[in-house]
C-alpha atoms as a PDB file:
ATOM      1  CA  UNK A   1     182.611 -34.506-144.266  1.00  0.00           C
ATOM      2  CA  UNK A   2     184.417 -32.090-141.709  1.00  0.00           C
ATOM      3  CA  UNK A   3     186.892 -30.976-144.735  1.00  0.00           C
ATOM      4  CA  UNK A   4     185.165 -31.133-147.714  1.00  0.00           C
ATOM      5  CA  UNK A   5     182.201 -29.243-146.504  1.00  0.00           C
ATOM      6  CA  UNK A   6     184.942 -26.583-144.924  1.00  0.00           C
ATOM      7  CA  UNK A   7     186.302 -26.701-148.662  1.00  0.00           C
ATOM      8  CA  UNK A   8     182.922 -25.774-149.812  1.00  0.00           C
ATOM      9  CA  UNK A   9     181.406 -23.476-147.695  1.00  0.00           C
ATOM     10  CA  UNK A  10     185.108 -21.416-148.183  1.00  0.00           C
ATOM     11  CA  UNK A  11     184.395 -22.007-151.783  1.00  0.00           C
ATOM     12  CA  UNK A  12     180.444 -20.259-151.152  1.00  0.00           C
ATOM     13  CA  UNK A  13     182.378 -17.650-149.098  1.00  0.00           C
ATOM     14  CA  UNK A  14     185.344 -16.263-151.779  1.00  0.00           C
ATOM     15  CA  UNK A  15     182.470 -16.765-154.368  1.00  0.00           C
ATOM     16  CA  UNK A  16     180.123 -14.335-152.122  1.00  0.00           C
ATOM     17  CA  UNK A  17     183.021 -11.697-151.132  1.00  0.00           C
ATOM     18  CA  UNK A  18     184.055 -11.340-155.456  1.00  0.00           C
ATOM     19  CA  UNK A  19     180.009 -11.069-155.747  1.00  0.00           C
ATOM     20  CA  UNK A  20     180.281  -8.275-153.122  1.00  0.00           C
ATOM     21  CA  UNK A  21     183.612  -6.848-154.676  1.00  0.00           C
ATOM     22  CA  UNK A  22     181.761  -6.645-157.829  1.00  0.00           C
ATOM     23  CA  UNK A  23     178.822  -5.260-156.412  1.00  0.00           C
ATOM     24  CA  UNK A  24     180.436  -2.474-154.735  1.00  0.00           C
ATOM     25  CA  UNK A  25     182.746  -1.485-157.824  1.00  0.00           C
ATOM     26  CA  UNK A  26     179.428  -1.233-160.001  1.00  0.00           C
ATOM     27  CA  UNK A  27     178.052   0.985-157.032  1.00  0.00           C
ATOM     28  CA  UNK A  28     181.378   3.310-157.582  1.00  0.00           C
ATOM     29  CA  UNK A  29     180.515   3.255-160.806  1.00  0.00           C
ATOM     30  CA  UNK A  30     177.208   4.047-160.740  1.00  0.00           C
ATOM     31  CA  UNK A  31     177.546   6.954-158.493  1.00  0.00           C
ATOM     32  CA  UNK A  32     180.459   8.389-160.488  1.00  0.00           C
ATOM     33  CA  UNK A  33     177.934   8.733-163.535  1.00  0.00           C
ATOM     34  CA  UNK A  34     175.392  10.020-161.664  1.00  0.00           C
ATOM     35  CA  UNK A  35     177.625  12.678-160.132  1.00  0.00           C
ATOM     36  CA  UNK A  36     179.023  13.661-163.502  1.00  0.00           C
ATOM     37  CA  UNK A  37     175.650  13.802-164.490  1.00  0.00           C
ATOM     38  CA  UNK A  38     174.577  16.237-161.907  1.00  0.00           C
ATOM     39  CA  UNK A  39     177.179  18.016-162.805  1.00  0.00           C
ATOM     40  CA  UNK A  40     176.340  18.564-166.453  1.00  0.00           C
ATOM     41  CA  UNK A  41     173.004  19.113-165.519  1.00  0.00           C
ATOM     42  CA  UNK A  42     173.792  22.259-163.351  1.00  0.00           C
ATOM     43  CA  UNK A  43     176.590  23.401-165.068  1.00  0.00           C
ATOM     44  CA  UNK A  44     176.440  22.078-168.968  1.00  0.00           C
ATOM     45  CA  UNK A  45     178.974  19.816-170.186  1.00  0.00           C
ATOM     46  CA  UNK A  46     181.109  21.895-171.114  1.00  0.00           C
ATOM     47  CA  UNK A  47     181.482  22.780-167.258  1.00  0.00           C
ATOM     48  CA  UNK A  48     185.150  22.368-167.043  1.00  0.00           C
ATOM     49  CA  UNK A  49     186.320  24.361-170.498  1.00  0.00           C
ATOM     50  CA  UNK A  50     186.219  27.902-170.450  1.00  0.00           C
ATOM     51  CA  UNK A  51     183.216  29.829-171.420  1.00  0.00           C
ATOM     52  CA  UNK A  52     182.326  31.016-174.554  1.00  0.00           C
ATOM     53  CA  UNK A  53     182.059  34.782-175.424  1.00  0.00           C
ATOM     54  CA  UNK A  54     180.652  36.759-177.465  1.00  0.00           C
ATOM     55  CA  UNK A  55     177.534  38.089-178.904  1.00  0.00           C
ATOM     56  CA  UNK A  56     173.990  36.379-177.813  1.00  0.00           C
ATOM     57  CA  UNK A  57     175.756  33.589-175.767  1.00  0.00           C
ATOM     58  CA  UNK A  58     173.828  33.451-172.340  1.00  0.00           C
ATOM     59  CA  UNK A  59     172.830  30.841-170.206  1.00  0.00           C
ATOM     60  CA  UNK A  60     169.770  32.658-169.022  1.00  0.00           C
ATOM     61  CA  UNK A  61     167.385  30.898-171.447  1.00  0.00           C
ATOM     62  CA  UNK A  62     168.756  27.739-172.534  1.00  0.00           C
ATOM     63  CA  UNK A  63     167.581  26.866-176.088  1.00  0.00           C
ATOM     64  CA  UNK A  64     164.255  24.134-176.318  1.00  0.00           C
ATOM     65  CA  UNK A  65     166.681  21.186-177.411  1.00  0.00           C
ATOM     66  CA  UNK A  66     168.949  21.669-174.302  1.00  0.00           C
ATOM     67  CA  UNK A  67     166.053  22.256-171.689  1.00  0.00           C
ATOM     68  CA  UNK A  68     165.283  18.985-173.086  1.00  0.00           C
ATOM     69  CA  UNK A  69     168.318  17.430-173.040  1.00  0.00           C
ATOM     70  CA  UNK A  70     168.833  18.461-169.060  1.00  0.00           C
ATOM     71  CA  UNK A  71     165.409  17.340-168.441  1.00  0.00           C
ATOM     72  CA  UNK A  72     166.545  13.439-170.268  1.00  0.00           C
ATOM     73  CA  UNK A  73     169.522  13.936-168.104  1.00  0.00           C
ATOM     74  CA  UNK A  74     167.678  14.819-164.524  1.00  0.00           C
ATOM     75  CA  UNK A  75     165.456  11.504-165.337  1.00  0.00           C
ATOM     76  CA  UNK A  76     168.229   9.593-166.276  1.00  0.00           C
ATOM     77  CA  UNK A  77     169.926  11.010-162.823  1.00  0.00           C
ATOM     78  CA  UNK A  78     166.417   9.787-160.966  1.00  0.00           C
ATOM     79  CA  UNK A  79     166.882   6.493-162.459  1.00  0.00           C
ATOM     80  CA  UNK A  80     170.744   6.198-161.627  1.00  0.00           C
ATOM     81  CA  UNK A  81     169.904   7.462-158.008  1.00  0.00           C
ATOM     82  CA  UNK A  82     167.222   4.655-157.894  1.00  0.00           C
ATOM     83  CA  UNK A  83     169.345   2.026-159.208  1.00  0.00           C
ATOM     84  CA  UNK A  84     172.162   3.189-156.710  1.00  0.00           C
ATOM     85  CA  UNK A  85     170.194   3.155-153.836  1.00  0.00           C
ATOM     86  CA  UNK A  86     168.783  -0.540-154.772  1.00  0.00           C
ATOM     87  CA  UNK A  87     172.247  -1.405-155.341  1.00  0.00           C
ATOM     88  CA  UNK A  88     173.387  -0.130-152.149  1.00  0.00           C
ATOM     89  CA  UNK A  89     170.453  -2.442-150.124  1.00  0.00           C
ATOM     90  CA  UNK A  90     171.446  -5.130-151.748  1.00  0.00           C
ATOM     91  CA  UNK A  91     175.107  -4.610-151.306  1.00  0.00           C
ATOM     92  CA  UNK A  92     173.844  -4.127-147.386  1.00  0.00           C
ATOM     93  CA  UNK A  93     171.896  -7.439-147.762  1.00  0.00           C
ATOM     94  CA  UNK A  94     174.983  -9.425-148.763  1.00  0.00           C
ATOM     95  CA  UNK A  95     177.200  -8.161-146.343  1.00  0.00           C
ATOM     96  CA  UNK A  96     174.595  -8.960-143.393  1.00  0.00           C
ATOM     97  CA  UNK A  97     174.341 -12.358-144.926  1.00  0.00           C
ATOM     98  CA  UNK A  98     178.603 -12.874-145.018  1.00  0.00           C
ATOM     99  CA  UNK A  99     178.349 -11.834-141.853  1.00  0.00           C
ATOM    100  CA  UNK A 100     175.846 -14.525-140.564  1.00  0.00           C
ATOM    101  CA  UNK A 101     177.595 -17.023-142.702  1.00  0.00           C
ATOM    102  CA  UNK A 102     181.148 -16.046-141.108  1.00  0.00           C
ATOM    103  CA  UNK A 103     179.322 -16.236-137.773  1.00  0.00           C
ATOM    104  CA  UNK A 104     178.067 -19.571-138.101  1.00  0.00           C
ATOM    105  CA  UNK A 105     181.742 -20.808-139.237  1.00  0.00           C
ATOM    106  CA  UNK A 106     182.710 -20.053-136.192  1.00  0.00           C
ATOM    107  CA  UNK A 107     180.474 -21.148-134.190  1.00  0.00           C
ATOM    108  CA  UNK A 108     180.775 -24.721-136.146  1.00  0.00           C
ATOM    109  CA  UNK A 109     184.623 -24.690-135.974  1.00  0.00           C
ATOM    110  CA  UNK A 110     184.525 -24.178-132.268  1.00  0.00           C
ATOM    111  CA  UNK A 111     181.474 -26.341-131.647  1.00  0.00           C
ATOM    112  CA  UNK A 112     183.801 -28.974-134.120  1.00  0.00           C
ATOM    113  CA  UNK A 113     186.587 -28.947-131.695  1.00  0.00           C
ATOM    114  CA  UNK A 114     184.974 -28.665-128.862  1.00  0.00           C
ATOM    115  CA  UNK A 115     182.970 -31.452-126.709  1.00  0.00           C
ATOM    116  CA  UNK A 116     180.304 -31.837-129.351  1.00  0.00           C
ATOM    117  CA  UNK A 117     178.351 -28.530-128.981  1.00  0.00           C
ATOM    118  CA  UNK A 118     174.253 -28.278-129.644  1.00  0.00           C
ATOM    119  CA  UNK A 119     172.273 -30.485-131.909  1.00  0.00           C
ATOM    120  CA  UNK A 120     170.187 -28.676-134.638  1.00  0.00           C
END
């Protein structure tokens, strides 16, 4: 059984590293929006265009519908936060767990090849 179950717990491994890949690119992702988000929020999105001019254009007192709209947006950032911060346990759950598992590999291939090694 000394190759096949090599073949599958290598199989388990690749499987859990592309989970973790995949993990950490939707954490990248995740924070990128809720940067961006921050960013309209204390800026406007408009933040990188030039500012309008002209007669009764302040920022002073935004308008009702966009004090709204930044208030949808700084829940919607306290959601992404929340999401990125579970993300990122989990991420650091998985990785502690590849680590065991890589651990234990070891341990088995050098307990495999050497004079028998500890019973369970």
């Amino acid at each position: 059984m000394g190759s096949s179950g090599e073949r599958l717990d290598a199989l388990a491994l690749d499987h859990l590293e592309g989970t973790i890949r995949h993990v950490a690119e939707e954490l990248a992702g995740w924070r990128a929006r809720a940067l961006k988000s921050e960013a309209e929020a204390r800026h406007g999105p408009a933040a990188a265009a030039p500012a309008p001019t002209g007669p009764g254009l302040t920022l002073a007192r935004p308008d009702p519908e966009l004090r709204t709209r930044m208030a949808e947006m700084e829940a919607e950032n306290r959601a992404l936060r929340q999401r990125v911060e579970a993300t990122r346990a989990r991420l650091h759950d998985l990785l502690t767990r590849l680590s065991f598992l890589e651990e234990q590999g070891r341990e088995t291939a050098g307990g495999a090849t050497g004079t028998g090694g500890a019973a369970r």
